[in-house]
Protein backbone atom coordinates (compact mmCIF):
# COMPACT_ATOMS: atom_id res chain seq x y z
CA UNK A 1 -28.53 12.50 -12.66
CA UNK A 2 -29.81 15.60 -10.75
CA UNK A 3 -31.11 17.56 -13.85
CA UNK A 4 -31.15 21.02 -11.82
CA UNK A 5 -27.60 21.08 -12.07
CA UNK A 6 -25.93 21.35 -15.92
CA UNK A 7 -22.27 20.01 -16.70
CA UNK A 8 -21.23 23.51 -16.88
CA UNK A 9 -22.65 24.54 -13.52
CA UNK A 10 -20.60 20.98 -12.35
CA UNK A 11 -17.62 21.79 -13.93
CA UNK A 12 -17.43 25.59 -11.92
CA UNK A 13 -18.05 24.33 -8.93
CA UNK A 14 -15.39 21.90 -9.36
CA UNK A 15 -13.15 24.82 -10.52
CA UNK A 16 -14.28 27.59 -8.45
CA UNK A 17 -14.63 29.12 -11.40
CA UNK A 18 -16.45 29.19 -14.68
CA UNK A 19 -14.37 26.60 -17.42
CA UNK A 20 -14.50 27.64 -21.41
CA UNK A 21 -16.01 24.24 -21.97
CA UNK A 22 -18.69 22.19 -20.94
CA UNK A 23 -20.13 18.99 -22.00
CA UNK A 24 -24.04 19.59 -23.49
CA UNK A 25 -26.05 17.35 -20.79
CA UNK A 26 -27.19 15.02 -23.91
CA UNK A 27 -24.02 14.63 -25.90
CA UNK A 28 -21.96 11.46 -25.62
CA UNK A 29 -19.26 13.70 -23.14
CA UNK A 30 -21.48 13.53 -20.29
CA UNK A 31 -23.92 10.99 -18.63
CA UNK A 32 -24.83 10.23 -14.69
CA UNK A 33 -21.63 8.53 -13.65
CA UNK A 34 -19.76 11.92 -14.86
CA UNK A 35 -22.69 13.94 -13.02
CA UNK A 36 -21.94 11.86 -9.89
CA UNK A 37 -17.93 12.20 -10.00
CA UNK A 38 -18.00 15.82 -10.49
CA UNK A 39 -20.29 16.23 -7.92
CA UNK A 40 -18.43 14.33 -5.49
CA UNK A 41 -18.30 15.96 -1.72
CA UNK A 42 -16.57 14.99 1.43
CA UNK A 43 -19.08 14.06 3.87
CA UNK A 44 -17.94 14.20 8.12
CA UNK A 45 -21.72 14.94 9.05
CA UNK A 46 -24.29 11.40 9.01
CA UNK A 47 -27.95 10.45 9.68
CA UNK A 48 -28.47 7.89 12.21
CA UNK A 49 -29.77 5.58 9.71
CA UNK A 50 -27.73 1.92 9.36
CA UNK A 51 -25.95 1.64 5.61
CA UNK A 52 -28.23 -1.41 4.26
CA UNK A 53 -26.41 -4.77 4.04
CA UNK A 54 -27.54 -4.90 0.45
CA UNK A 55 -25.98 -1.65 -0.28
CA UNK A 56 -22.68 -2.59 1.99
CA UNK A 57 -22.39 -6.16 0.25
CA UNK A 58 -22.54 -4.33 -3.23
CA UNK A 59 -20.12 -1.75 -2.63
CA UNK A 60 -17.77 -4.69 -1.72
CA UNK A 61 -18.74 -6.19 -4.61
CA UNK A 62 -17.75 -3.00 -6.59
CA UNK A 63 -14.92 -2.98 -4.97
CA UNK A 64 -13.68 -5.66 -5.88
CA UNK A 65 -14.50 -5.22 -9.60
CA UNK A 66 -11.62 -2.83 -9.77
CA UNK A 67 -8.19 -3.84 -11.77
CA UNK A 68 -5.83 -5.82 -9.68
CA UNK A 69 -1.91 -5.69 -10.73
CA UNK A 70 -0.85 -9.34 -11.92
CA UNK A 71 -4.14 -10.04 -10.70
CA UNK A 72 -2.47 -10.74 -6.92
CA UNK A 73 -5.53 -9.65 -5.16
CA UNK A 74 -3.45 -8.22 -2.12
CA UNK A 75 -5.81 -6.19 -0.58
CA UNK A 76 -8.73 -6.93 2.12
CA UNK A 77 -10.74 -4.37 3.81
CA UNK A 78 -12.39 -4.80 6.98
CA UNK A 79 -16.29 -3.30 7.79
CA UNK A 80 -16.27 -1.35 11.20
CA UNK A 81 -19.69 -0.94 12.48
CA UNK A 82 -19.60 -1.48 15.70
CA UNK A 83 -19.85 1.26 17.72
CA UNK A 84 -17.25 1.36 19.88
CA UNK A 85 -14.83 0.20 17.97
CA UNK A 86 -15.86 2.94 15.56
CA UNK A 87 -15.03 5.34 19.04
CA UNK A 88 -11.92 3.64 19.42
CA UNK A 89 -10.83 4.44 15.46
CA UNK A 90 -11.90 8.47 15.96
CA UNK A 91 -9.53 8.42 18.94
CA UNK A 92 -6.48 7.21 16.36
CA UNK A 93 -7.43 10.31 14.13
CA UNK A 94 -7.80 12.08 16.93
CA UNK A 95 -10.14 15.79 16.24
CA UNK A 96 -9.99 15.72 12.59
CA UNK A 97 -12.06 12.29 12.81
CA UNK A 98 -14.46 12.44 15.48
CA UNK A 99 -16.94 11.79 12.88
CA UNK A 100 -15.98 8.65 12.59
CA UNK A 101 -17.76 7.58 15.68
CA UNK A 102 -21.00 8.51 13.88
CA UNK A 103 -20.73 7.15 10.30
CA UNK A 104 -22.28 3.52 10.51
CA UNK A 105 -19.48 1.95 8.36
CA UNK A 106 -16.16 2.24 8.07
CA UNK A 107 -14.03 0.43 5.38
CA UNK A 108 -10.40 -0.35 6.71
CA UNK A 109 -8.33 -1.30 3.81
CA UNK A 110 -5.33 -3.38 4.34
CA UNK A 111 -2.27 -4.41 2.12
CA UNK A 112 -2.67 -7.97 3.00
CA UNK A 113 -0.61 -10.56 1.09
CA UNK A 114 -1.91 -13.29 3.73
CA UNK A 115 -3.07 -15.46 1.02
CA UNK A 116 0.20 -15.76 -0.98
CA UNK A 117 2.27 -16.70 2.22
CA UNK A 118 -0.96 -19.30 3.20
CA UNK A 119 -0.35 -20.92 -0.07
CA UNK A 120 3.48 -20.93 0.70
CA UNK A 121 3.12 -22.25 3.51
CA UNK A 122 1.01 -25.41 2.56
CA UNK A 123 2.92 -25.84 -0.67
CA UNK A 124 6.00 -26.84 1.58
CA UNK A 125 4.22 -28.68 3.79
CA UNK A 126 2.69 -30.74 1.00
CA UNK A 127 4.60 -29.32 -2.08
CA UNK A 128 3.26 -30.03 -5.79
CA UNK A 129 4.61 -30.08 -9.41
CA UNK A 130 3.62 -28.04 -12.66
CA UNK A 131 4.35 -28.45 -15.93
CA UNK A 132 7.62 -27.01 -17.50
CA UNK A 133 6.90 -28.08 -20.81
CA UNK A 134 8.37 -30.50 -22.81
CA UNK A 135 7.29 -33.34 -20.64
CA UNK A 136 9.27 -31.95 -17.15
CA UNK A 137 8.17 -31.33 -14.14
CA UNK A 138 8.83 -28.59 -11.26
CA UNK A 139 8.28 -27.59 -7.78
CA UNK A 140 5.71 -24.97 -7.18
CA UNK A 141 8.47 -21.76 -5.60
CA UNK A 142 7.22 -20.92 -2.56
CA UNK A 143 10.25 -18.13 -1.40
CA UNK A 144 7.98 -15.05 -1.63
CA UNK A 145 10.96 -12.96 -2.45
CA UNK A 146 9.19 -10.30 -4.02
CA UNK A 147 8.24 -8.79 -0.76
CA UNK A 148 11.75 -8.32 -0.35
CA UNK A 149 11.27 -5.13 -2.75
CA UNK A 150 9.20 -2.47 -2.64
CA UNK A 151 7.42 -2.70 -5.49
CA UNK A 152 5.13 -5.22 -3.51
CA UNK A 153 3.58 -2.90 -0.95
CA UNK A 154 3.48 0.27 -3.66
CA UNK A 155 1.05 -2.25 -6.00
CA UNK A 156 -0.52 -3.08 -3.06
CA UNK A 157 -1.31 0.77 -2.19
CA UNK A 158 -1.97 1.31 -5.58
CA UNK A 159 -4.76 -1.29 -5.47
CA UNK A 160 -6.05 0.12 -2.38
CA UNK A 161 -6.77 3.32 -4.10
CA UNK A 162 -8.24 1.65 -7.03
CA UNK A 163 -10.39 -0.59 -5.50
CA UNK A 164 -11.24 1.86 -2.45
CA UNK A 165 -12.35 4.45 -5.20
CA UNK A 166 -14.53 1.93 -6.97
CA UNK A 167 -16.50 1.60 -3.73
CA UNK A 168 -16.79 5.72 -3.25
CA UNK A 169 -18.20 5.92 -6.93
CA UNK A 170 -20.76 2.88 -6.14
CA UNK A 171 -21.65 4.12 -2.94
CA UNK A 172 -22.35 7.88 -3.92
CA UNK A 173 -24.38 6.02 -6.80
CA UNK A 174 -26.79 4.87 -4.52
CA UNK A 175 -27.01 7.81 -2.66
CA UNK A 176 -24.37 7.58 0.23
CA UNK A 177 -21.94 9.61 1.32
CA UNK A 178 -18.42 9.41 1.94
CA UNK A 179 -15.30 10.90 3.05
CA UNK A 180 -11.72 8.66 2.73
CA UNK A 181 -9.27 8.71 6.24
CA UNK A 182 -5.50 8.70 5.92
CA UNK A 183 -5.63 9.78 9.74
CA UNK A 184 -5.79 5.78 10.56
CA UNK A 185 -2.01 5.83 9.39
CA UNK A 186 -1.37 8.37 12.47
CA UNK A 187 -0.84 5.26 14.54
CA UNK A 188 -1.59 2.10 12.18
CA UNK A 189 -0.35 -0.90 15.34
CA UNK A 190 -3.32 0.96 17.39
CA UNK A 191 -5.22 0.30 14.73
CA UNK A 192 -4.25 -3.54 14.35
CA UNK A 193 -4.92 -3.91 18.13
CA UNK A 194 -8.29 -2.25 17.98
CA UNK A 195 -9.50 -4.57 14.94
CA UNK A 196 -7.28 -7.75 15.14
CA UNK A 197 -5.02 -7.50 12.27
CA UNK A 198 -2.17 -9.36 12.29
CA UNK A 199 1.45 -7.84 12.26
CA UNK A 200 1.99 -9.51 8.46
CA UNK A 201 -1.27 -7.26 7.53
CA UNK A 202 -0.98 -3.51 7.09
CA UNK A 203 -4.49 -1.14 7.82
CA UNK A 204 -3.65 1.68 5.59
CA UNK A 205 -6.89 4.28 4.71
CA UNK A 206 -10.05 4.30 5.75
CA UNK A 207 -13.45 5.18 3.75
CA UNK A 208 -16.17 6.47 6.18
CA UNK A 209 -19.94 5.42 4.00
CA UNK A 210 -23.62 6.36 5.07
CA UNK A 211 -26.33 8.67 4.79
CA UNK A 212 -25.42 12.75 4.58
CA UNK A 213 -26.70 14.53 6.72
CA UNK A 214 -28.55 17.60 4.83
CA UNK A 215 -27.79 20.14 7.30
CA UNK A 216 -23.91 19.95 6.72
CA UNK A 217 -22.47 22.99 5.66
CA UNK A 218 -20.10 21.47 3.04
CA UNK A 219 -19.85 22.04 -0.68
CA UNK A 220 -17.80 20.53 -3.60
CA UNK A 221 -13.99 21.74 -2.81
CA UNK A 222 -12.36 23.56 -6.14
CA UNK A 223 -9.14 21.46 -7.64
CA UNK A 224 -6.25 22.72 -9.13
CA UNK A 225 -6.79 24.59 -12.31
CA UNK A 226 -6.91 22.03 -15.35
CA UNK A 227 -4.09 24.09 -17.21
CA UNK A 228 -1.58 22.61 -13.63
CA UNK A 229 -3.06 19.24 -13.89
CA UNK A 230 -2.90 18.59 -17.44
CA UNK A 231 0.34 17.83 -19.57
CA UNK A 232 -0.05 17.16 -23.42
CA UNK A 233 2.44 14.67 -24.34
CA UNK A 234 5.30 15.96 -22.61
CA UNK A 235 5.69 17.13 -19.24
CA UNK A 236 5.24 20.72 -19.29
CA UNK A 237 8.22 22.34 -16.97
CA UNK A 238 7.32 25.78 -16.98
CA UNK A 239 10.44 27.24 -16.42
CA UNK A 240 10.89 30.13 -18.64
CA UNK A 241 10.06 33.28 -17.63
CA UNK A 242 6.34 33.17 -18.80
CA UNK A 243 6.06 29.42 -17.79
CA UNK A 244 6.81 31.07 -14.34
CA UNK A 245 4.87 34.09 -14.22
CA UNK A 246 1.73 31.53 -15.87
CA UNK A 247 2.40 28.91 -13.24
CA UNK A 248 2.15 32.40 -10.23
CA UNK A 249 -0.99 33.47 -12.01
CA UNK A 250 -3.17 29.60 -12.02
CA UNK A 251 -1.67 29.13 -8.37
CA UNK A 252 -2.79 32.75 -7.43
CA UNK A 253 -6.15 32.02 -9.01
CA UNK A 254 -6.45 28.68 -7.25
CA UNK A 255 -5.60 30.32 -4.31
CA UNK A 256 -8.84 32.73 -4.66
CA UNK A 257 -11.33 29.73 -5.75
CA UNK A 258 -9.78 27.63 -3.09
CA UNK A 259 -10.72 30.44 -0.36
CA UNK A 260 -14.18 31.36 -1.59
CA UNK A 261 -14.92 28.03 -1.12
CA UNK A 262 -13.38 28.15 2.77
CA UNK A 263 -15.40 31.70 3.36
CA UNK A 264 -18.31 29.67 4.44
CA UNK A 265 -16.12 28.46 8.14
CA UNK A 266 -14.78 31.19 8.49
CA UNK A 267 -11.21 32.41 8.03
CA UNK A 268 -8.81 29.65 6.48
CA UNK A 269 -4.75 29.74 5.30
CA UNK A 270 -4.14 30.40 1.32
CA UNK A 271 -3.72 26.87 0.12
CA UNK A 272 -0.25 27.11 -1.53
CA UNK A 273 0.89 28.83 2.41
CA UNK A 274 -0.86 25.30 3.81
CA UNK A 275 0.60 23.10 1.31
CA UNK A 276 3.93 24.44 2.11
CA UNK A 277 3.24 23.23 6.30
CA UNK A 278 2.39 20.12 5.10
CA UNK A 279 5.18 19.49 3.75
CA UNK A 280 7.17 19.95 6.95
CA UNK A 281 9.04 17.33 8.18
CA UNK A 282 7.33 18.42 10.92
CA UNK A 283 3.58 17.99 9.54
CA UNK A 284 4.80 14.14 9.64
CA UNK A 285 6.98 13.72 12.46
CA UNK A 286 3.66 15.00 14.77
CA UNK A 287 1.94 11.44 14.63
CA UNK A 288 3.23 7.74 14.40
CA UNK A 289 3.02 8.50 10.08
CA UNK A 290 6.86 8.63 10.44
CA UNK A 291 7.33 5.43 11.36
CA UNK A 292 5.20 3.63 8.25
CA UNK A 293 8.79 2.43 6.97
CA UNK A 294 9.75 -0.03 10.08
CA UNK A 295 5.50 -0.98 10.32
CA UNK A 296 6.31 -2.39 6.46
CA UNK A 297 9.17 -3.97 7.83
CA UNK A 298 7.55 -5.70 10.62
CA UNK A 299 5.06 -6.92 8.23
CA UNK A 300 7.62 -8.29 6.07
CA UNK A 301 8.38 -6.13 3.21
CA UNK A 302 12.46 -5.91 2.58
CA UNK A 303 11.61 -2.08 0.58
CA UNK A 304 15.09 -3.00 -1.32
């Protein structure tokens, strides 16, 4: 825990302004792994110094000590650190990732249920019996129907983001940075070709790890105000006429914090104005992101 920094000075940097609360660095509301998280910083800006294979394998490792749903276990993630195949990912994300091409690992995360339809597979070629109690006897099922729903690729995202987190937090433990890549959806069958992956398996974010470079002029981005993020029990609608003028005054103020923090590149577009764009049919429709639907499809998901 970098003792220069105090949980209040964390907490208004992550705020872009100063909270009414803040942790005392010695009470039980605040340790290193909070120090860490709060302090967490996209880094697009790396060293050319190789990620240790120590440090990779236990990143994995954390990884894959994140919760599972029904303990299925359908993701995989793939290590990029070859070099041109690290060029050949940038090009997918196209300006926005160039950096790619410099960070010496990239984690490709995949919704892969490969080992549930490997296990159907060889189950009807050599099928077996369970117990069904009472002395019985049945066939082990082997229709994968589940994946005619969409329920099966949503847990399967889910667990991406679970598991892909886990390895941000263990790698920014150790002293890495990181920075996570939905651009790889912009055109996710370039990205099969480029690594391999099969149409059944489904390359879906990338996490960028390795060693900051100092010099980067980057700084902890401001969230949302706490009072927009947090709901106490209920869902809090804000639609009276003060829930609406107090919902125009945290967005305004977010809107201030937000462009502070963007004063130090220059001039940048009020966050609820870019919000807005990106919520254009067109923000999608301008790479392949549109057609995720038919790639889940293709890989075998019904989405009934």
């Amino acid at each position: 825990m970098d003792s220069s920094f105090s949980p209040g000075d964390r907490l208004t940097a992550r705020y872009g302004q100063p909270v009414p609360w803040a942790p005392r660095p010695d009470s039980d509301a605040w340790n290193a792994t909070l120090d860490a998280l709060l302090a967490h910083r996209s880094v697009r800006k790396w060293l050319d110094r190789p990620v240790d294979e120590e440090q990779l394998l236990t990143v994995i490792a954390a990884a894959q000590s994140a919760p599972s749903s029904s303990n299925k276990q359908a993701v995989s993630v793939i290590a990029v650190e070859d070099p041109d195949l690290r060029r050949q990912l940038a090009l997918v994300g196209k300006q926005m990732s160039s950096h790619i091409e410099h960070a010496p690992v990239t984690l490709v995360w995949l919704i892969d249920f490969s080992r549930g339809r490997f296990l159907a597979h060889r189950e009807q070629a050599h099928p077996s019996e369970v117990s069904g109690g009472h002395g019985t006897a049945k066939r082990v099922p082997t229709d994968l129907g589940a994946l005619d729903y969409i329920e099966e690729p949503m847990m399967a995202v889910l667990d991406i983001g679970i598991a892909a987190q886990n390895a941000a937090v263990a790698a920014e433990s150790l002293g890495l940075g990181t920075v996570f890549l939905g651009s790889l959806r912009n055109d996710i069958d370039e990205v099969r070709r480029i690594l391999g992956i099969p149409e059944d398996v489904v390359p879906f974010v990338g996490l960028e790890i390795g060693h900051p470079d100092p010099t980067e002029n980057a700084g902890v981005k401001p969230r949302l105000p706490m009072d927009l993020f947090l709901h106490r029990d209920r869902y809090n609608r804000r639609d009276s006429a003060a829930g609406t003028a107090d919902q125009t005054r945290l967005l305004g103020d977010y809107d201030d914090a937000l462009g502070t923090y963007y004063s130090r590149y220059g001039s940048h577009p009020r966050w609820s104005h870019q919000l807005l764009n990106r919520l254009t049919a067109g923000a999608t429709e301008k790479s392949k992101r549109r057609l995720l639907r038919d790639v889940l499809r293709r890989a075998g998901f019904g989405l009934r």
